[in-house]
C-alpha atoms as a PDB file:
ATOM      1  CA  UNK A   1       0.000   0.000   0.000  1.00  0.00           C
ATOM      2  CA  UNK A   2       1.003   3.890  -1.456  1.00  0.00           C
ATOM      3  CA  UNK A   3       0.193   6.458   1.787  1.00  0.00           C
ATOM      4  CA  UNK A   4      -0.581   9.268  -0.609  1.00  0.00           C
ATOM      5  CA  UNK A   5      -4.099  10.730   1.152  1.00  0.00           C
ATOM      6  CA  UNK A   6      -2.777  13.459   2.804  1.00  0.00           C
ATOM      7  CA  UNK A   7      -3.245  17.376   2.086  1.00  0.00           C
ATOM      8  CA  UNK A   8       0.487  18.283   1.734  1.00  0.00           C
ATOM      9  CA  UNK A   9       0.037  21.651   4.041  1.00  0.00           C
ATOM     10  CA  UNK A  10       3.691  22.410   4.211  1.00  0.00           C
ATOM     11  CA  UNK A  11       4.053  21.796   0.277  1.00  0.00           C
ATOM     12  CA  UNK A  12       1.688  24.239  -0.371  1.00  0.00           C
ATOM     13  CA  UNK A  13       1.322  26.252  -2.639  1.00  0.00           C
ATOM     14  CA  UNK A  14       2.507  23.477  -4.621  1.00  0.00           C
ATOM     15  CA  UNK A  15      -0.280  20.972  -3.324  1.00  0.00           C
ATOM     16  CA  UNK A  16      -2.855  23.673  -3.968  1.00  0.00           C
ATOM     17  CA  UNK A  17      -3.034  22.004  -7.612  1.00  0.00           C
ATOM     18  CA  UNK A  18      -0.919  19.186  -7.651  1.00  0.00           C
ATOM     19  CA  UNK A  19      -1.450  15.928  -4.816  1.00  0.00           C
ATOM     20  CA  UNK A  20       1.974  16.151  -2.977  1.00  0.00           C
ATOM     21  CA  UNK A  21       2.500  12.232  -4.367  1.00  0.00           C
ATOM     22  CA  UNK A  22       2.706  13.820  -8.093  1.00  0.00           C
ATOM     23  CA  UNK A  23       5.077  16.442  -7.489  1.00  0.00           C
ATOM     24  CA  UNK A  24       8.290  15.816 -10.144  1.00  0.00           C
ATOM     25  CA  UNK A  25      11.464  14.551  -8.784  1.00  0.00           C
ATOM     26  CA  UNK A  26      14.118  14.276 -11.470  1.00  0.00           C
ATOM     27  CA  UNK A  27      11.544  14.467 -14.148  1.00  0.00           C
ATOM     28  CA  UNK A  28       8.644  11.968 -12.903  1.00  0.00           C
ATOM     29  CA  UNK A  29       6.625  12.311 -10.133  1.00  0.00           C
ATOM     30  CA  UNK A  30       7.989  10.837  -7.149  1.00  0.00           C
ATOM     31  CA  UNK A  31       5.076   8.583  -6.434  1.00  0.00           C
ATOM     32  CA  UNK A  32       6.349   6.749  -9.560  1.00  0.00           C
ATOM     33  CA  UNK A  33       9.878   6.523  -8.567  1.00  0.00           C
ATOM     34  CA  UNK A  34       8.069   4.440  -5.588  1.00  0.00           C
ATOM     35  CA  UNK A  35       5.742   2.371  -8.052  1.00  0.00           C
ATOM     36  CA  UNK A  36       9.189   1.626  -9.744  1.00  0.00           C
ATOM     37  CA  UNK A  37      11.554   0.490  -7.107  1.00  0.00           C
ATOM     38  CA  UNK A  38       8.495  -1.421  -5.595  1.00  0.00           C
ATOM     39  CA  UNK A  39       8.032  -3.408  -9.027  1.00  0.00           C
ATOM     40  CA  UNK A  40      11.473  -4.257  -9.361  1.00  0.00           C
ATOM     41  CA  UNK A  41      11.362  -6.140  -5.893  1.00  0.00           C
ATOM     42  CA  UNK A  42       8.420  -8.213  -7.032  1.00  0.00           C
ATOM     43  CA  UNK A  43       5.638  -6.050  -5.226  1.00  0.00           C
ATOM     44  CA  UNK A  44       3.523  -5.190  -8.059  1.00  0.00           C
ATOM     45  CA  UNK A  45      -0.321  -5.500  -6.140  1.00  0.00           C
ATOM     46  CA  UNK A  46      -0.374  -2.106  -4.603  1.00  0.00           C
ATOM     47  CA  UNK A  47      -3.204  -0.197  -2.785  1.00  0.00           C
ATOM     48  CA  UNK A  48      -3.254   3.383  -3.070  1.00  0.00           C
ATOM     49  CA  UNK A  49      -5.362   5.840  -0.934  1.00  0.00           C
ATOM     50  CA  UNK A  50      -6.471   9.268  -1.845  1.00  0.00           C
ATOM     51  CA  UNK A  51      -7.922  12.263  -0.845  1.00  0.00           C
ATOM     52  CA  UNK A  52      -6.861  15.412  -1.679  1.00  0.00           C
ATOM     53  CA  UNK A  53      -6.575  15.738  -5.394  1.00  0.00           C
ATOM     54  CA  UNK A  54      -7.111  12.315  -5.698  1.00  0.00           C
ATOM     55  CA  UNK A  55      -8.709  11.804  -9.024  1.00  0.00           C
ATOM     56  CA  UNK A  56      -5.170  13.379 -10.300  1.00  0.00           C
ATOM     57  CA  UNK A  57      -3.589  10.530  -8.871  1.00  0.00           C
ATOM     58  CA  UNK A  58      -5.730   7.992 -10.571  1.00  0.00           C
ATOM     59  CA  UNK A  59      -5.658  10.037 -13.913  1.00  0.00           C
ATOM     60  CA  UNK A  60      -1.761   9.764 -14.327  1.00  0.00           C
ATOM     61  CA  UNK A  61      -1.424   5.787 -12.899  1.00  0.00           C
ATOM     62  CA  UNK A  62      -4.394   4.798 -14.230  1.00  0.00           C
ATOM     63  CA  UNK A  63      -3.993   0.712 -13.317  1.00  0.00           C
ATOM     64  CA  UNK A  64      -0.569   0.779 -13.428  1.00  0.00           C
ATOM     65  CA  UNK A  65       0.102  -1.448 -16.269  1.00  0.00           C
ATOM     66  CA  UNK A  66       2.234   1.409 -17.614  1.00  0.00           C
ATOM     67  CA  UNK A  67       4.718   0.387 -14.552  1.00  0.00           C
ATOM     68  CA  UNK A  68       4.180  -3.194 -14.594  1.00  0.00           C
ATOM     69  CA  UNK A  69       2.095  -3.060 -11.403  1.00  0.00           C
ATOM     70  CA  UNK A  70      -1.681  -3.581 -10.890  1.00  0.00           C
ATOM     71  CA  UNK A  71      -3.180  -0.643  -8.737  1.00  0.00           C
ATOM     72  CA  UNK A  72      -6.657  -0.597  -7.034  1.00  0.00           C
ATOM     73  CA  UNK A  73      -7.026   2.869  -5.443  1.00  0.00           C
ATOM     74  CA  UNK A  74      -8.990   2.945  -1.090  1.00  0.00           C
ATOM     75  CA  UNK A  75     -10.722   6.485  -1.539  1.00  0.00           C
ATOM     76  CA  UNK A  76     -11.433   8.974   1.136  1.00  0.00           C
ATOM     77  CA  UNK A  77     -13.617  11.469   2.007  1.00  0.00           C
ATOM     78  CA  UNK A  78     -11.993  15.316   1.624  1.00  0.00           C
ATOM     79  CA  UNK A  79      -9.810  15.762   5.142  1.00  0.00           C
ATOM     80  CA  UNK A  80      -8.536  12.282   4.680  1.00  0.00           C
ATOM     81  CA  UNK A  81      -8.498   9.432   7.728  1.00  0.00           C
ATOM     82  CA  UNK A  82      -4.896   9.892   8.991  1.00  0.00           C
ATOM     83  CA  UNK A  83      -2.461   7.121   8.341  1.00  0.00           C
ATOM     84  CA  UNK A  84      -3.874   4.506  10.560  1.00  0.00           C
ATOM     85  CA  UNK A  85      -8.011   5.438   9.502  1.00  0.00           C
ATOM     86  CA  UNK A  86      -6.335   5.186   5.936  1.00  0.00           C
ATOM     87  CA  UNK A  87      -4.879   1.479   6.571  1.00  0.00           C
ATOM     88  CA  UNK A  88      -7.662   0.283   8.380  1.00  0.00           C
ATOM     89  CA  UNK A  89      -9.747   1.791   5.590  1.00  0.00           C
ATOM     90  CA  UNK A  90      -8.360   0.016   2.612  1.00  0.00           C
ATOM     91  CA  UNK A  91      -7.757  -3.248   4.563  1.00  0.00           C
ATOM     92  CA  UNK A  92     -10.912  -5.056   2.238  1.00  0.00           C
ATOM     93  CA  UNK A  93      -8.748  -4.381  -0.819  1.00  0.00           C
ATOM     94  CA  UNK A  94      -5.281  -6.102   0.610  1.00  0.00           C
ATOM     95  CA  UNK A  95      -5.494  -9.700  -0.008  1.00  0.00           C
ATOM     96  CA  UNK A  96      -2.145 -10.644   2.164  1.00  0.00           C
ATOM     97  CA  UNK A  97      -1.257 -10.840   5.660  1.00  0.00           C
ATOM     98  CA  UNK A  98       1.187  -8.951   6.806  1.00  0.00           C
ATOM     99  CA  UNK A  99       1.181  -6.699   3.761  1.00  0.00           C
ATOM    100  CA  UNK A 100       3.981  -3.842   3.073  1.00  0.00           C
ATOM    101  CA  UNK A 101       2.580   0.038   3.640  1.00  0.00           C
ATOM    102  CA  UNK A 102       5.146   3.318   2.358  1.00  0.00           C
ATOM    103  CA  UNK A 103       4.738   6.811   2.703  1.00  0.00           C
ATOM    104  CA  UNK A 104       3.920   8.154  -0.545  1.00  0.00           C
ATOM    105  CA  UNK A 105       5.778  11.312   0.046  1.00  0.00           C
ATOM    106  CA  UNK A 106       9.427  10.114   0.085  1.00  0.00           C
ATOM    107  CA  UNK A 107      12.280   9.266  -1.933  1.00  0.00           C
ATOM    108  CA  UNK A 108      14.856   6.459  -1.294  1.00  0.00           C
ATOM    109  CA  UNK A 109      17.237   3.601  -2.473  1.00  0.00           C
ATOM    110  CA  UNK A 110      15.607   0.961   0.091  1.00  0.00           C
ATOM    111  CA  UNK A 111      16.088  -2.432  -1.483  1.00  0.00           C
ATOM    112  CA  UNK A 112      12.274  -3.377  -0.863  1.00  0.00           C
ATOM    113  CA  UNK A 113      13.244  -6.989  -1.142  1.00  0.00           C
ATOM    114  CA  UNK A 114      14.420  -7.106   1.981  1.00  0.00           C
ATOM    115  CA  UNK A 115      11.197  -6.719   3.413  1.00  0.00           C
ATOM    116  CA  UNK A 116      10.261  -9.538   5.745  1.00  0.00           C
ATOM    117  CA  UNK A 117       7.607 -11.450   4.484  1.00  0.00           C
ATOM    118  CA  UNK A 118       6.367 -12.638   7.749  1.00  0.00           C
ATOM    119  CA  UNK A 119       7.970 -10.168  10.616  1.00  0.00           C
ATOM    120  CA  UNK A 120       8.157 -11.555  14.153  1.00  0.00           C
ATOM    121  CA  UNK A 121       5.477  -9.800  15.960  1.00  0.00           C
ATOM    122  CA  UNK A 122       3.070  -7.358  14.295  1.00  0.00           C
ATOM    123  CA  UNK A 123       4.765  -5.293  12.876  1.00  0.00           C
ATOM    124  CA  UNK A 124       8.150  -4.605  11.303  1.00  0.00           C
ATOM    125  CA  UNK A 125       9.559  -0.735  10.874  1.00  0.00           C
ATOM    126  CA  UNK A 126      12.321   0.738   8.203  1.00  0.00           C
ATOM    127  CA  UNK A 127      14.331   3.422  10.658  1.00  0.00           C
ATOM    128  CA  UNK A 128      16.958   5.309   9.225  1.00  0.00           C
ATOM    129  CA  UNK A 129      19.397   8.753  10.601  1.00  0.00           C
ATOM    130  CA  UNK A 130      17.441  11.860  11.767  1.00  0.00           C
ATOM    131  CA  UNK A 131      17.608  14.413   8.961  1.00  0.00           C
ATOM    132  CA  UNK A 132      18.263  17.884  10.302  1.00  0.00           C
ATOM    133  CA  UNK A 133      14.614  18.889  10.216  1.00  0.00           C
ATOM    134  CA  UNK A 134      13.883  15.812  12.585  1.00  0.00           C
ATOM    135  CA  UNK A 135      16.738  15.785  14.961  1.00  0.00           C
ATOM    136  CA  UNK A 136      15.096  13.435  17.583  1.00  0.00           C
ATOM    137  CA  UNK A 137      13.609  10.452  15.788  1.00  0.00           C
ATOM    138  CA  UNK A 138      10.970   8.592  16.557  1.00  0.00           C
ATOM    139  CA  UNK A 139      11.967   5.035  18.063  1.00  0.00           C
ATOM    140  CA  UNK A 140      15.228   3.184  19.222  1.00  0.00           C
ATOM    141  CA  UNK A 141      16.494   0.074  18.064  1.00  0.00           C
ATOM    142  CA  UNK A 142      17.601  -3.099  20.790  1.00  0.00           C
ATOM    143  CA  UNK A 143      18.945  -5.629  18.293  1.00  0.00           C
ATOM    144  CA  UNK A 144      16.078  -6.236  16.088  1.00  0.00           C
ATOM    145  CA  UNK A 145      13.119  -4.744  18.299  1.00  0.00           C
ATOM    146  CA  UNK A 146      11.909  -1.710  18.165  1.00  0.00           C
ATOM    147  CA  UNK A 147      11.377   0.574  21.319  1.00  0.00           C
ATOM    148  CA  UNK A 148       9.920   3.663  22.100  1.00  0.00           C
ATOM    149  CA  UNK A 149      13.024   4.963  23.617  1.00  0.00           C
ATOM    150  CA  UNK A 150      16.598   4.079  24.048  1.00  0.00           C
ATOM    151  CA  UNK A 151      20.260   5.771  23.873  1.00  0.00           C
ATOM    152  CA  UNK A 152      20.486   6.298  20.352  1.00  0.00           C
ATOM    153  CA  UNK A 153      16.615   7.175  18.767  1.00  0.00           C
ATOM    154  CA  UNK A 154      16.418   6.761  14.620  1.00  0.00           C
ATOM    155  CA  UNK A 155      13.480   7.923  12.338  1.00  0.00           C
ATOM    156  CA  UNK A 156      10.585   5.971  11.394  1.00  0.00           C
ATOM    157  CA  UNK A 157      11.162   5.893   7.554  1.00  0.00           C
ATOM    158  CA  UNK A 158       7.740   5.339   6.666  1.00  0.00           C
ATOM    159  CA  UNK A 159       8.496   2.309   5.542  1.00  0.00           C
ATOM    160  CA  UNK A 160       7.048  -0.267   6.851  1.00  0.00           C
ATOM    161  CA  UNK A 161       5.283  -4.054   7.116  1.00  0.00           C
ATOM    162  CA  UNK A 162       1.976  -4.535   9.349  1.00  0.00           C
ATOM    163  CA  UNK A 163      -0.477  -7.374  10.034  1.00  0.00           C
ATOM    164  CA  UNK A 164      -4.217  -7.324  10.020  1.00  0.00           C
ATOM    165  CA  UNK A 165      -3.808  -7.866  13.568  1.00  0.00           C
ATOM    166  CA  UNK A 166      -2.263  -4.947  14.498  1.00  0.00           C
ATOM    167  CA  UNK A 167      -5.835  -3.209  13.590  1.00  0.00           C
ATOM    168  CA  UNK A 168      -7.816  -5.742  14.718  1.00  0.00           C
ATOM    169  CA  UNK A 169      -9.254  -3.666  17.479  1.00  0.00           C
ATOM    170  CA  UNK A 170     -10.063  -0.336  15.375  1.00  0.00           C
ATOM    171  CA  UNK A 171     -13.234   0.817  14.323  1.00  0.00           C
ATOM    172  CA  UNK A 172     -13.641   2.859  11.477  1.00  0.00           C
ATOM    173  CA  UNK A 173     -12.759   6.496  10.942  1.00  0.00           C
ATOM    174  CA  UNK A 174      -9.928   8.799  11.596  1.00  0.00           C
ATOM    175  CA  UNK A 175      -7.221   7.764  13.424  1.00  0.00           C
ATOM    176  CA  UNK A 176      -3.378   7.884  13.984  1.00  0.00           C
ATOM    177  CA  UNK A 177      -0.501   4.549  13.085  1.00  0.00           C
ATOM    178  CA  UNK A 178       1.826   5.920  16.056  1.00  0.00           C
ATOM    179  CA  UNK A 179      -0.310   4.794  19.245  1.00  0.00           C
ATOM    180  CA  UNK A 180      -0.780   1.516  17.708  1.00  0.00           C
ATOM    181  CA  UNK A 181       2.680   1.296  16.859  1.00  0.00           C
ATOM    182  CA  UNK A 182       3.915   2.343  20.675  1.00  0.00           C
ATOM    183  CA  UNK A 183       0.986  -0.308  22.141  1.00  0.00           C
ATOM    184  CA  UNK A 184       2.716  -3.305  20.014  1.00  0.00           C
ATOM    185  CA  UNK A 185       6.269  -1.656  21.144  1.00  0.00           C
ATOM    186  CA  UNK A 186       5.317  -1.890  24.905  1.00  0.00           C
ATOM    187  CA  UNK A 187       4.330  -5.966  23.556  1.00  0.00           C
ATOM    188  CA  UNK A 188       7.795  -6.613  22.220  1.00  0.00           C
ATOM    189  CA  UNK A 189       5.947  -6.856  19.326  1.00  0.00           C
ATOM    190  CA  UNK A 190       7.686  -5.004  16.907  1.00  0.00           C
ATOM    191  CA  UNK A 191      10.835  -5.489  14.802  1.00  0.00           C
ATOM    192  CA  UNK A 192      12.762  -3.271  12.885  1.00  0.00           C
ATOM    193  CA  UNK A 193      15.921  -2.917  10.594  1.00  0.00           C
ATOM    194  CA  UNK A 194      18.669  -0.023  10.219  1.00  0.00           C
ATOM    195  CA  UNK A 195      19.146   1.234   6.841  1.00  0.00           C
ATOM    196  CA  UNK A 196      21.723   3.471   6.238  1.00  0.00           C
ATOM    197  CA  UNK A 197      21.748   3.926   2.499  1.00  0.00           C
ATOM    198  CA  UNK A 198      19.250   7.068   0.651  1.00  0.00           C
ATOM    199  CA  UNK A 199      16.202   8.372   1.892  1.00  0.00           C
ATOM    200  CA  UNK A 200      14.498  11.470   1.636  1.00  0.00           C
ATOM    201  CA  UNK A 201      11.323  13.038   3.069  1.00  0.00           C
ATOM    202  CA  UNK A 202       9.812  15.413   0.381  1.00  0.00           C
ATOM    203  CA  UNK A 203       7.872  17.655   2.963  1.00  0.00           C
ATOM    204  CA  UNK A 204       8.411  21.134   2.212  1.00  0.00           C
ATOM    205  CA  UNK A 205       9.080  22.722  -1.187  1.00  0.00           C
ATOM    206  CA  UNK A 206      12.844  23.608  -0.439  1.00  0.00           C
ATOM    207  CA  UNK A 207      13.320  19.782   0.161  1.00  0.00           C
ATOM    208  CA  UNK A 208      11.698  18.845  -3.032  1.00  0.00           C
ATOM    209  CA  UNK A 209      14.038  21.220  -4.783  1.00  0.00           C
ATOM    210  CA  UNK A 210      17.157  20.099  -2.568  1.00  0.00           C
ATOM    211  CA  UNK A 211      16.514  16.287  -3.974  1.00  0.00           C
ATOM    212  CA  UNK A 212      15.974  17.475  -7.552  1.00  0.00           C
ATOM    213  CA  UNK A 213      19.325  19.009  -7.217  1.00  0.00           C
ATOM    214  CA  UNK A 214      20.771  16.243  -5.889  1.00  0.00           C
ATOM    215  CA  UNK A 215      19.456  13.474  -8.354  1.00  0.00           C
ATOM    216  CA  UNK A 216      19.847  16.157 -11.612  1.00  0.00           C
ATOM    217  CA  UNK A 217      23.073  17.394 -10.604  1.00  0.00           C
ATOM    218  CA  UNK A 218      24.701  14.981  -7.829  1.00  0.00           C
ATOM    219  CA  UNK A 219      24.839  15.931  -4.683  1.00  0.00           C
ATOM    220  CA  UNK A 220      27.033  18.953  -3.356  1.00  0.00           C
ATOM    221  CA  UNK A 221      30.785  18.483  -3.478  1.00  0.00           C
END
């Protein structure tokens, strides 16, 4: 599953016309760069959600057979149902268990394939170094489980791979991943992998341009 519901308020005014997903990055919109790199590890089912803008997004990826993927699209209503609402949400149209979910909004090397097909617990998170703009992180690593805290705290890439069960007391509507996440956490039910390699965060306009630099031009010497 594509994350790509969400309003893009610190993109804007770019997002005012354009879904944050379909914003270029080196020449293609860098929803397709995911479609791509997902495809070439042998995920090519994907689920993606929409709200804002979204009949752009099904406009220019149409099925995906023009990527050699096959997309069905989980839509929501205007406002959008947060990233957990928005998993729970599209959870009829995923036919696996666990299944893979990424952030529609980023940029990265991440050899998908080494996605766990069955992680131990229920769930299994991507973390990589804080970017300036997120100093802190989010979680800490202890071997191969993830913790809320610990001496050295990475970011939550927004990859990641969940199980139905790990939603299997929501209801429907809007709600957040995080508290879920933190619950399993305080389980020992969560693993997680370091990856040092490239990732990027397309939030604000000056980072979109920073990683269209980068990938046009190389990055600075």
């Amino acid at each position: 599953m594509i994350l790509a519901a969400g309003r893009g308020e610190r993109m804007r005014p770019l997002t005012d016309t354009v879904p944050k997903p379909l914003l270029p990055v080196a020449g293609k919109p860098i929803v397709v760069h995911l479609i791509e790199s997902l495809a070439r590890a042998g995920l090519r089912e994907l689920i993606i959600n929409h709200a804002h803008l979204g009949g752009r997004i099904m406009e220019v990826l149409g099925d995906g057979r023009d990527y050699g993927v096959r997309i069905a699209y989980s839509h929501e209503a205007q406002g959008g149902l947060e990233t957990g609402g928005g998993i729970h949400h599209a959870l009829p149209l995923i036919d696996s268990d666990p299944f893979a979910v990424v952030n529609g909004d980023i940029w990265t090397d991440y050899p998908f394939e080494r996605l766990p097909r069955a992680p131990a617990g229920l769930a299994h998170l991507v973390l990589v170094d804080n970017p300036a703009h997120h100093p802190h992180g989010d979680f800490a690593l202890a071997g191969d489980r993830v913790r809320e805290t610990g001496e050295r705290r990475f970011t939550f890439s927004g990859i990641g791979v969940y199980t139905r069960a790990l939603f299997a007391a929501c209801r429907p509507g809007k709600f957040p991943l995080a508290p879920l996440l933190r619950d399993a956490m305080r389980r020992d039910a969560v693993s997680g992998e370091y990856y040092g390699g490239r990732w990027r965060d397309v939030g604000t306009p000056e980072r979109l341009e920073e990683l269209n630099r980068e990938l046009t031009q190389g990055p600075p010497k």
